[in-house]
N, C-alpha and C. Protein backbone atom coordinates (compact mmCIF):
# COMPACT_ATOMS: atom_id res chain seq x y z
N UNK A 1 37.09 -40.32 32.23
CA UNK A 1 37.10 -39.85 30.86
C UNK A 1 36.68 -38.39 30.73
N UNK A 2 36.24 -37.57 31.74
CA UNK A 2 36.54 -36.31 31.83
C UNK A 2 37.55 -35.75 31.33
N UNK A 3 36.86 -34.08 31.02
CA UNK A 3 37.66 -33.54 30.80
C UNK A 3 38.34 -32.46 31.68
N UNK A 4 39.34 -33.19 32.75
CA UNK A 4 39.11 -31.50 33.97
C UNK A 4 38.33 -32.06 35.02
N UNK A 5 38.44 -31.26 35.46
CA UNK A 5 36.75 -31.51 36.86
C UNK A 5 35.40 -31.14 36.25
N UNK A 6 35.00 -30.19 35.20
CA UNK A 6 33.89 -29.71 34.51
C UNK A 6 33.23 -31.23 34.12
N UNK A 7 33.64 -31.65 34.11
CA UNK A 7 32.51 -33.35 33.32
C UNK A 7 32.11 -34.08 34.15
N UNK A 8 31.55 -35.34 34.25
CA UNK A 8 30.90 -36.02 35.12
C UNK A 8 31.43 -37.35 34.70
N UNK A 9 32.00 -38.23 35.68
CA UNK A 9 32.38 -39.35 35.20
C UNK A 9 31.59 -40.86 35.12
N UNK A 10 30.95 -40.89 33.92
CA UNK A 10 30.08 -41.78 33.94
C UNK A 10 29.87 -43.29 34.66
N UNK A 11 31.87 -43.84 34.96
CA UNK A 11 31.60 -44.90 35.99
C UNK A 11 31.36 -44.61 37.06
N UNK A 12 31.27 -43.47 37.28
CA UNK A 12 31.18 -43.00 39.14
C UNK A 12 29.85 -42.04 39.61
N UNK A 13 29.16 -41.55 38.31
CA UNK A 13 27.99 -41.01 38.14
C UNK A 13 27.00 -41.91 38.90
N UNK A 14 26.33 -41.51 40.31
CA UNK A 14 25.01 -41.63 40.52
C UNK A 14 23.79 -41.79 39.67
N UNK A 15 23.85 -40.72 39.25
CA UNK A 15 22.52 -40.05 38.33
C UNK A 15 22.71 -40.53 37.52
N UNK A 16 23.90 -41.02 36.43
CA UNK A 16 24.35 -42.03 35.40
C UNK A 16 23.65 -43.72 35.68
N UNK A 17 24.23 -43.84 36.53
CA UNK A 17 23.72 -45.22 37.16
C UNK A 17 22.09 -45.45 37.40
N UNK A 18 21.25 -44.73 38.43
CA UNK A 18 20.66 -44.41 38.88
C UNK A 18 19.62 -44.41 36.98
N UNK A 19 19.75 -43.80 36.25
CA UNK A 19 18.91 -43.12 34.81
C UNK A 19 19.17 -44.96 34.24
N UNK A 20 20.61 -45.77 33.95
CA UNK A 20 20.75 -47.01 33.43
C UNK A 20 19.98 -48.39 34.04
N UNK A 21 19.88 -47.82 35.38
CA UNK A 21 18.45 -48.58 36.68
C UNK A 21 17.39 -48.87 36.03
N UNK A 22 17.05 -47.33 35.69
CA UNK A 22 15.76 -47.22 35.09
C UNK A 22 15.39 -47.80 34.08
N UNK A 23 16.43 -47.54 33.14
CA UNK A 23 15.96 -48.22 31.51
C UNK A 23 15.77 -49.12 32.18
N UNK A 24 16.50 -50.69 32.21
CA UNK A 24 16.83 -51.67 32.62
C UNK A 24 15.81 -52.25 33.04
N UNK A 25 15.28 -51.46 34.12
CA UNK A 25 13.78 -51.57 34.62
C UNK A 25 12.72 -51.65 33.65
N UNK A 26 12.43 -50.55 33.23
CA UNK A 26 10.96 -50.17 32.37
C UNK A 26 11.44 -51.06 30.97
N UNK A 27 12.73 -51.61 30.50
CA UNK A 27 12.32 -52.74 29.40
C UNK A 27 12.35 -54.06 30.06
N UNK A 28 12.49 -54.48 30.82
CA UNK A 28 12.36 -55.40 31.42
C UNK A 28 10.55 -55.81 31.82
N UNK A 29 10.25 -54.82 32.40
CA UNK A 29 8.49 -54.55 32.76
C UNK A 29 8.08 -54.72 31.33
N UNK A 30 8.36 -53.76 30.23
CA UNK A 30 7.90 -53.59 29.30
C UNK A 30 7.45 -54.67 28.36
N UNK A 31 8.39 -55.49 28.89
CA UNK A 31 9.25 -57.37 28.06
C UNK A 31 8.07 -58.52 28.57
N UNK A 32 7.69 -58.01 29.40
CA UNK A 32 7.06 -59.18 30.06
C UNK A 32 5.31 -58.55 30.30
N UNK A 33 5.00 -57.03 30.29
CA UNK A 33 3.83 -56.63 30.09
C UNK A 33 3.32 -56.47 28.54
N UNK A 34 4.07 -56.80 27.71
CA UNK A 34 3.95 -56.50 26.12
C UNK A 34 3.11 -57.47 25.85
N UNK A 35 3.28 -59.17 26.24
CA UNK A 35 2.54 -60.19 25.92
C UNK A 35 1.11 -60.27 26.57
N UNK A 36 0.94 -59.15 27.64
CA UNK A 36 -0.63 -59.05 28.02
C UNK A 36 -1.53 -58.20 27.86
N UNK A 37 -0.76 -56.88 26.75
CA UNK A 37 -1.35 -55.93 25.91
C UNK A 37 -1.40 -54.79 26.88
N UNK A 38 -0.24 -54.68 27.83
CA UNK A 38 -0.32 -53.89 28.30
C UNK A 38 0.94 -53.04 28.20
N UNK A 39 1.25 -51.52 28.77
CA UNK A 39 2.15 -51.25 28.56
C UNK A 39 2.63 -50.32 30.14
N UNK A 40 3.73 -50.20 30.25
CA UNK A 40 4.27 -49.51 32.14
C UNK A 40 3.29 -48.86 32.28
N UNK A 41 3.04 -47.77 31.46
CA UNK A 41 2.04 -46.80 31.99
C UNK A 41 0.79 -47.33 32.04
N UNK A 42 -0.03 -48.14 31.43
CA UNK A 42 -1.05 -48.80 31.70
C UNK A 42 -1.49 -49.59 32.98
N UNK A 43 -0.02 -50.59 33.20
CA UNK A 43 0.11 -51.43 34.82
C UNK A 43 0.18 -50.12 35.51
N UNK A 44 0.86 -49.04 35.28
CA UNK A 44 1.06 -48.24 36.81
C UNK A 44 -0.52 -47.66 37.26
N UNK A 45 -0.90 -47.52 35.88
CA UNK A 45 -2.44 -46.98 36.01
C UNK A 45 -2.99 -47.70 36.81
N UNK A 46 -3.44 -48.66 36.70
CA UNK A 46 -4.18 -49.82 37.15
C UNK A 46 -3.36 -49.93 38.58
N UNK A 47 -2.36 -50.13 38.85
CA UNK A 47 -1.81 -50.11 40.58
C UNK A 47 -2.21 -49.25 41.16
N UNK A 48 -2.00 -48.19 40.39
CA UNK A 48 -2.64 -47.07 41.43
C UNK A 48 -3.96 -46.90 41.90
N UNK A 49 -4.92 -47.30 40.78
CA UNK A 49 -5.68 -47.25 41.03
C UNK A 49 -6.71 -48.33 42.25
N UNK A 50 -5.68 -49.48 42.10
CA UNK A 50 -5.78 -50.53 43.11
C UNK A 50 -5.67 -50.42 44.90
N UNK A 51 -4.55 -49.49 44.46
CA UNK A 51 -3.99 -49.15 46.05
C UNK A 51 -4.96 -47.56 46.13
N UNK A 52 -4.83 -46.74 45.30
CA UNK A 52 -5.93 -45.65 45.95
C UNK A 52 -7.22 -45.40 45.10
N UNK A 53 -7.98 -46.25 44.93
CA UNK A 53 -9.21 -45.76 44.08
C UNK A 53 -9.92 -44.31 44.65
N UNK A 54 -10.68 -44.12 43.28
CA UNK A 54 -11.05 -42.85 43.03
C UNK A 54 -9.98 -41.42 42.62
N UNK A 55 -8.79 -41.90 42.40
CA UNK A 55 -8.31 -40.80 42.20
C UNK A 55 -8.64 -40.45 40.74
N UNK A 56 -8.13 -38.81 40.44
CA UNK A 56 -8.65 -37.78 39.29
C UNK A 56 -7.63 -38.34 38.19
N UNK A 57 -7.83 -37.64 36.75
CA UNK A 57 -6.90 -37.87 35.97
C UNK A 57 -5.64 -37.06 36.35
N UNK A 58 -5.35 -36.16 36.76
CA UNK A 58 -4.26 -35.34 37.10
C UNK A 58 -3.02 -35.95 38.06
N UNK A 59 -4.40 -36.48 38.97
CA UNK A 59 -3.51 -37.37 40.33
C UNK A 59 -2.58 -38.86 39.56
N UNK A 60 -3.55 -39.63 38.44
CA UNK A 60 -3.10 -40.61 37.79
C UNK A 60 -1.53 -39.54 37.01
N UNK A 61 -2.05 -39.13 36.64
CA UNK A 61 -1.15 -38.47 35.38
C UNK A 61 0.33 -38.21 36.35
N UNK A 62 0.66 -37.89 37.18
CA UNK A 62 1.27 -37.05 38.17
C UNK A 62 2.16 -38.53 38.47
N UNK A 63 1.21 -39.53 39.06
CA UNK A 63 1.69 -41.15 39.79
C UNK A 63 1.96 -41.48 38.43
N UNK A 64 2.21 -41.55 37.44
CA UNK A 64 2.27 -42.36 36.25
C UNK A 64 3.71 -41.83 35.44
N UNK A 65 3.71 -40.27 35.72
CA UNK A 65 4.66 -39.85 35.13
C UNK A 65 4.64 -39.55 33.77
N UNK A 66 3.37 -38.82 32.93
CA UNK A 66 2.56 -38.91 31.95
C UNK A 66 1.89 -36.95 32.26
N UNK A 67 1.52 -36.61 31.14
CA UNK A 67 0.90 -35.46 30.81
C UNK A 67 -0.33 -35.87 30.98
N UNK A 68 -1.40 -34.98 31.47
CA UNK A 68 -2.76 -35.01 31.96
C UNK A 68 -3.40 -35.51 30.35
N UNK A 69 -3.26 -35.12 29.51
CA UNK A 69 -3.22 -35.27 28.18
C UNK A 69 -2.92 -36.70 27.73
N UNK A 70 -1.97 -37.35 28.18
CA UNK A 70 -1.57 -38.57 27.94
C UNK A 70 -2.85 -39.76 28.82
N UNK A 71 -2.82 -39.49 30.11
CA UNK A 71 -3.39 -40.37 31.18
C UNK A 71 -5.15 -40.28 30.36
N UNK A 72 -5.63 -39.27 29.91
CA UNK A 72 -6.97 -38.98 29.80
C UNK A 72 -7.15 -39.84 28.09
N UNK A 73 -5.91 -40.08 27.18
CA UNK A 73 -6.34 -40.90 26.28
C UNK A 73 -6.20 -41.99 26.65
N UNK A 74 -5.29 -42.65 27.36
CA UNK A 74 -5.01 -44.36 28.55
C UNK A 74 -6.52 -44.42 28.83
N UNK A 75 -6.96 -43.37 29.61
CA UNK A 75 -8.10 -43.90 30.49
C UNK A 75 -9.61 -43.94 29.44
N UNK A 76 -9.21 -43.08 28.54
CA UNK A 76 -10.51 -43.86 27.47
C UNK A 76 -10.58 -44.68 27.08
N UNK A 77 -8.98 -45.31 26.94
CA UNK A 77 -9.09 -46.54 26.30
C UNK A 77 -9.19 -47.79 27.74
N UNK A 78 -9.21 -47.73 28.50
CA UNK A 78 -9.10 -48.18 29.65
C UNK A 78 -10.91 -48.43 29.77
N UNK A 79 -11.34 -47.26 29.96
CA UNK A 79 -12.78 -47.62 30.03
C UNK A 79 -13.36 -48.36 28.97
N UNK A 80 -13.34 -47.99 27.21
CA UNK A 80 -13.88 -48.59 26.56
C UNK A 80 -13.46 -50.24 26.80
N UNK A 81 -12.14 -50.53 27.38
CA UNK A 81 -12.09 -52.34 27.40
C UNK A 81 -12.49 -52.35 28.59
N UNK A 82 -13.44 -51.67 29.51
CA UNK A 82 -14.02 -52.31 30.59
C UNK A 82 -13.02 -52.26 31.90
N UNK A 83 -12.13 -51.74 31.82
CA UNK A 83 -11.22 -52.42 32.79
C UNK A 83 -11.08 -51.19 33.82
N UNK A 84 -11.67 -50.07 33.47
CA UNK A 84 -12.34 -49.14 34.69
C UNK A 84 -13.81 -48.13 34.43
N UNK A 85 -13.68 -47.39 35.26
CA UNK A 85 -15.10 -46.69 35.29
C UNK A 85 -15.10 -45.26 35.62
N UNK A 86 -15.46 -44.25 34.93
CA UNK A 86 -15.32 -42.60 35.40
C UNK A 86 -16.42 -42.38 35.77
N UNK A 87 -16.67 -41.88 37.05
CA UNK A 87 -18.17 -41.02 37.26
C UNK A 87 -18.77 -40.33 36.55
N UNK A 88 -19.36 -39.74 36.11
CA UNK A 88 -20.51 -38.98 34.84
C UNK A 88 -20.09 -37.36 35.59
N UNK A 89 -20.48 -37.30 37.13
CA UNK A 89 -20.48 -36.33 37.61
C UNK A 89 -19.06 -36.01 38.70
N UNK A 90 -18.26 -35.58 38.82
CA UNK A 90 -17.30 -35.00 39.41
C UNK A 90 -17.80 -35.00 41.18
N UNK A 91 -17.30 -35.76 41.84
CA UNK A 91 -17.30 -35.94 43.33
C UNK A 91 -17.22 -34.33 44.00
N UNK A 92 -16.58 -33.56 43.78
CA UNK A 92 -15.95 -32.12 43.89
C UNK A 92 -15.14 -31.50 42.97
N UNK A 93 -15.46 -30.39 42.57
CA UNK A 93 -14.33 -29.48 41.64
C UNK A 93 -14.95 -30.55 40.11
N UNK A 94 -14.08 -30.21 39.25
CA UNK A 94 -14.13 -30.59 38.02
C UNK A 94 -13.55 -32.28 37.70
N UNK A 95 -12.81 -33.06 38.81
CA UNK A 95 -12.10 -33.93 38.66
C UNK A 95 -13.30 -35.43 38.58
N UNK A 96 -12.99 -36.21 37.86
CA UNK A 96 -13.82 -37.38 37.38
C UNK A 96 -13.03 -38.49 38.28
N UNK A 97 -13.54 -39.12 39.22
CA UNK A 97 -12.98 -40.28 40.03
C UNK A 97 -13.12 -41.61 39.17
N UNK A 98 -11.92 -42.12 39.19
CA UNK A 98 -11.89 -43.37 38.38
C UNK A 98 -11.02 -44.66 39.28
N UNK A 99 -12.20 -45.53 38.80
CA UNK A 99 -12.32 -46.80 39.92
C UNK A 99 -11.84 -48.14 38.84
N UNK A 100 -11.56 -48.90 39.36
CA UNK A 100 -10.94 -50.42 38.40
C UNK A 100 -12.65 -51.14 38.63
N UNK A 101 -12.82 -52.27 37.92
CA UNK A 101 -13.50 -52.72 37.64
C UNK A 101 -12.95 -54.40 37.66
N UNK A 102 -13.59 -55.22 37.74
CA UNK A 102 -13.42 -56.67 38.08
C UNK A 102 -12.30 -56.81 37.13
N UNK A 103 -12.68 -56.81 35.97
CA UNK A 103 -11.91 -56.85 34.85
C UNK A 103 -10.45 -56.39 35.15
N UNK A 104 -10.67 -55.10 35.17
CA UNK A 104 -9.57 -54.41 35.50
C UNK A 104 -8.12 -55.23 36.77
N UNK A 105 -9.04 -55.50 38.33
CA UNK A 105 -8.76 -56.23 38.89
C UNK A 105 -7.99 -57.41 38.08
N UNK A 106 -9.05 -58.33 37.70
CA UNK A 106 -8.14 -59.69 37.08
C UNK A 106 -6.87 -59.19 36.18
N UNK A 107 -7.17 -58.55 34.98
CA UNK A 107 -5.48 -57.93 34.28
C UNK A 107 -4.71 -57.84 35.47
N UNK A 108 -4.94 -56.51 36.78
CA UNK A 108 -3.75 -56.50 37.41
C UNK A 108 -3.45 -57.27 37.72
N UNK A 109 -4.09 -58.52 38.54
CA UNK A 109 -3.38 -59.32 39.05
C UNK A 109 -2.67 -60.30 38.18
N UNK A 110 -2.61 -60.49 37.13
CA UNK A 110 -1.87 -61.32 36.08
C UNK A 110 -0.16 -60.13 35.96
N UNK A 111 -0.73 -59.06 35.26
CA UNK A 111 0.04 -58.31 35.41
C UNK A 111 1.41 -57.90 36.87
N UNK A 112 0.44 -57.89 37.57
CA UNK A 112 1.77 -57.33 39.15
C UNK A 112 2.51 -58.71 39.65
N UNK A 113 1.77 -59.95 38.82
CA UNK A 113 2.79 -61.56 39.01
C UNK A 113 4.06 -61.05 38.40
N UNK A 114 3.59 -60.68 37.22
CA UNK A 114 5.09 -60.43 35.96
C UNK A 114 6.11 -59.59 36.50
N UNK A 115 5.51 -58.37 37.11
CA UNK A 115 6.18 -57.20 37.35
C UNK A 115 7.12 -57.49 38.71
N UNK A 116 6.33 -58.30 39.44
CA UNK A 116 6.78 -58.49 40.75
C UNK A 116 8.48 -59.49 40.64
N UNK A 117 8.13 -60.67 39.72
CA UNK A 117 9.42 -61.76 39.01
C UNK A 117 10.40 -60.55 38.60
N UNK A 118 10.28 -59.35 37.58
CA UNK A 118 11.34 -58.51 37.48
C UNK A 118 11.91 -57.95 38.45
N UNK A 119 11.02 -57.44 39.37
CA UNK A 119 11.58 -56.89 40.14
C UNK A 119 12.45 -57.40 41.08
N UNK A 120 11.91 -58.95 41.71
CA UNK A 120 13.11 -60.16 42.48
C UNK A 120 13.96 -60.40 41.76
N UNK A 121 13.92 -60.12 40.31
CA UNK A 121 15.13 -60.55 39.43
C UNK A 121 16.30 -59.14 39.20
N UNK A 122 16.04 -58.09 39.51
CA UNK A 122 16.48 -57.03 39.91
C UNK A 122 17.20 -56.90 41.69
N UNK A 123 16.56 -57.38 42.29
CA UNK A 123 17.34 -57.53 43.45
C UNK A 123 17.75 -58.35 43.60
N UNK A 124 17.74 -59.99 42.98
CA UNK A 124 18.04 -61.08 43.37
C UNK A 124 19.61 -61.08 44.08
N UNK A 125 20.59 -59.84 43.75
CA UNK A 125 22.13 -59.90 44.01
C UNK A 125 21.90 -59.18 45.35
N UNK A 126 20.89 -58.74 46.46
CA UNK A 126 20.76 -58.26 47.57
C UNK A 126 20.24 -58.82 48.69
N UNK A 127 20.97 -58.78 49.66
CA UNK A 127 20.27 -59.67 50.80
C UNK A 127 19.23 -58.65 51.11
N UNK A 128 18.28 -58.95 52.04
CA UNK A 128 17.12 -57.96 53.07
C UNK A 128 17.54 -57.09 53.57
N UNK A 129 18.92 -57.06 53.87
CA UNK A 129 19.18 -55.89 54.94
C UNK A 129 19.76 -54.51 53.48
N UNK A 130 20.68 -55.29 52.67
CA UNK A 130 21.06 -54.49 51.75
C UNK A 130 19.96 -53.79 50.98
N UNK A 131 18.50 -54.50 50.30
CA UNK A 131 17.37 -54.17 50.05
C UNK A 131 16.59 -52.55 50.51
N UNK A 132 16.35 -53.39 51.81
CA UNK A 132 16.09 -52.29 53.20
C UNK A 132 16.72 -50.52 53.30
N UNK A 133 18.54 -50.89 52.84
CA UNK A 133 19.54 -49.87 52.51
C UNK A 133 18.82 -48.83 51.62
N UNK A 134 18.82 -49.72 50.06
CA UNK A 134 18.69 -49.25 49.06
C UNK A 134 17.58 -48.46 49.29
N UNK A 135 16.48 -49.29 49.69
CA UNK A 135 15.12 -48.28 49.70
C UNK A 135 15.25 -47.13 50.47
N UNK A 136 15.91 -47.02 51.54
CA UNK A 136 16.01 -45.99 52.53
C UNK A 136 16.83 -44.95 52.02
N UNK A 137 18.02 -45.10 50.94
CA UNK A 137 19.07 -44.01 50.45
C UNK A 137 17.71 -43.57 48.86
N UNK A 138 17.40 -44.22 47.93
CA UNK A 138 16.48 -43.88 47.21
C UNK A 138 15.77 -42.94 47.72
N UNK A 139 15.08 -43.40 48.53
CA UNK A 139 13.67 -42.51 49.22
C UNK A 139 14.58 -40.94 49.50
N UNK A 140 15.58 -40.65 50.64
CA UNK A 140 16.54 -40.19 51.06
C UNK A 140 16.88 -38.82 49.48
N UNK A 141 17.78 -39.51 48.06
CA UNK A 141 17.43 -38.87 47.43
C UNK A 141 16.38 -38.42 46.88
N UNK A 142 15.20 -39.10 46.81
CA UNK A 142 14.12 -38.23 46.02
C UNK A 142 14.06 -37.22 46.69
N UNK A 143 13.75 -37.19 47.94
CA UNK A 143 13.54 -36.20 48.84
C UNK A 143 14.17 -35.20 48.74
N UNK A 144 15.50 -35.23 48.74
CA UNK A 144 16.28 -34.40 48.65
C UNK A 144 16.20 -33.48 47.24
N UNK A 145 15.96 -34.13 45.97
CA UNK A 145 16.12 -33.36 45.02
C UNK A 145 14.22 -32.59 44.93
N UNK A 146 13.10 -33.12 45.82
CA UNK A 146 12.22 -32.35 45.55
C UNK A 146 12.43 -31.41 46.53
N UNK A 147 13.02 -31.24 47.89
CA UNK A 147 12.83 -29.87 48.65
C UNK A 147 13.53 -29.00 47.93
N UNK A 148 14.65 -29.04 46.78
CA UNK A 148 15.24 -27.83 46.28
C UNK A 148 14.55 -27.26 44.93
């Protein structure tokens, strides 16, 4: 449906496809984290923080895909329900290390059940080896579009 070669043809578009992934994804997450008062950026918070505790708000903000600005009102509200903890004093430099909390813990793990069902329900049309593919050409582009 181009016009010419100047256009991009949306059935054959990567980056078309690739952006319709996404939605698809994050309402799907969204669908099934909504009923536990949570929202993507909230679960990603909390993963991350699972797999690397102590990281800064910047580092969250950065893994989350969120303005430092955004992650630092999440994480107030994050602390006031208990579900993590900021140091008072900065480990090094100005950055506040923030850790999950039991609480915190139990949500994720209710939470990464849900997330995990979307996501098998997202590959369910891929065998292991095709899986395996996907992750390796993904990875492959990111890469590619951050060295330029």
């Amino acid at each position: 449906m181009s016009q010419g070669n100047a256009g991009i043809e949306l059935e054959t578009s990567l980056g078309y496809l690739m952006k319709e992934v996404s939605s698809a994804l994050r309402t799907a997450m969204e669908s099934v984290l909504r009923p536990l008062g949570m929202s993507v950026t909230h679960y990603s918070c909390l993963e991350l923080l699972a797999q690397r505790p102590g990281l800064s708000n910047s580092e969250l903000a950065r893994g989350t895909f969120v303005t430092r600005q955004a992650m630092n009102v999440l994480l107030q509200a994050l602390e006031a329900d208990g579900l993590v903890t900021r140091s008072e004093q900065p480990a090094s430099g100005r950055a506040l290390p923030t850790k999950l909390t039991a609480a915190g813990r139990a949500q994720l793990a209710t939470a990464t059940a849900a997330v995990k069902a979307v996501e098998d329900r997202m590959k369910s049309g891929l065998d292991p080896a095709e899986q395996d593919a996907l992750r390796a050409m993904l990875s492959t582009c990111a890469a590619s579009l951050r060295a330029h």
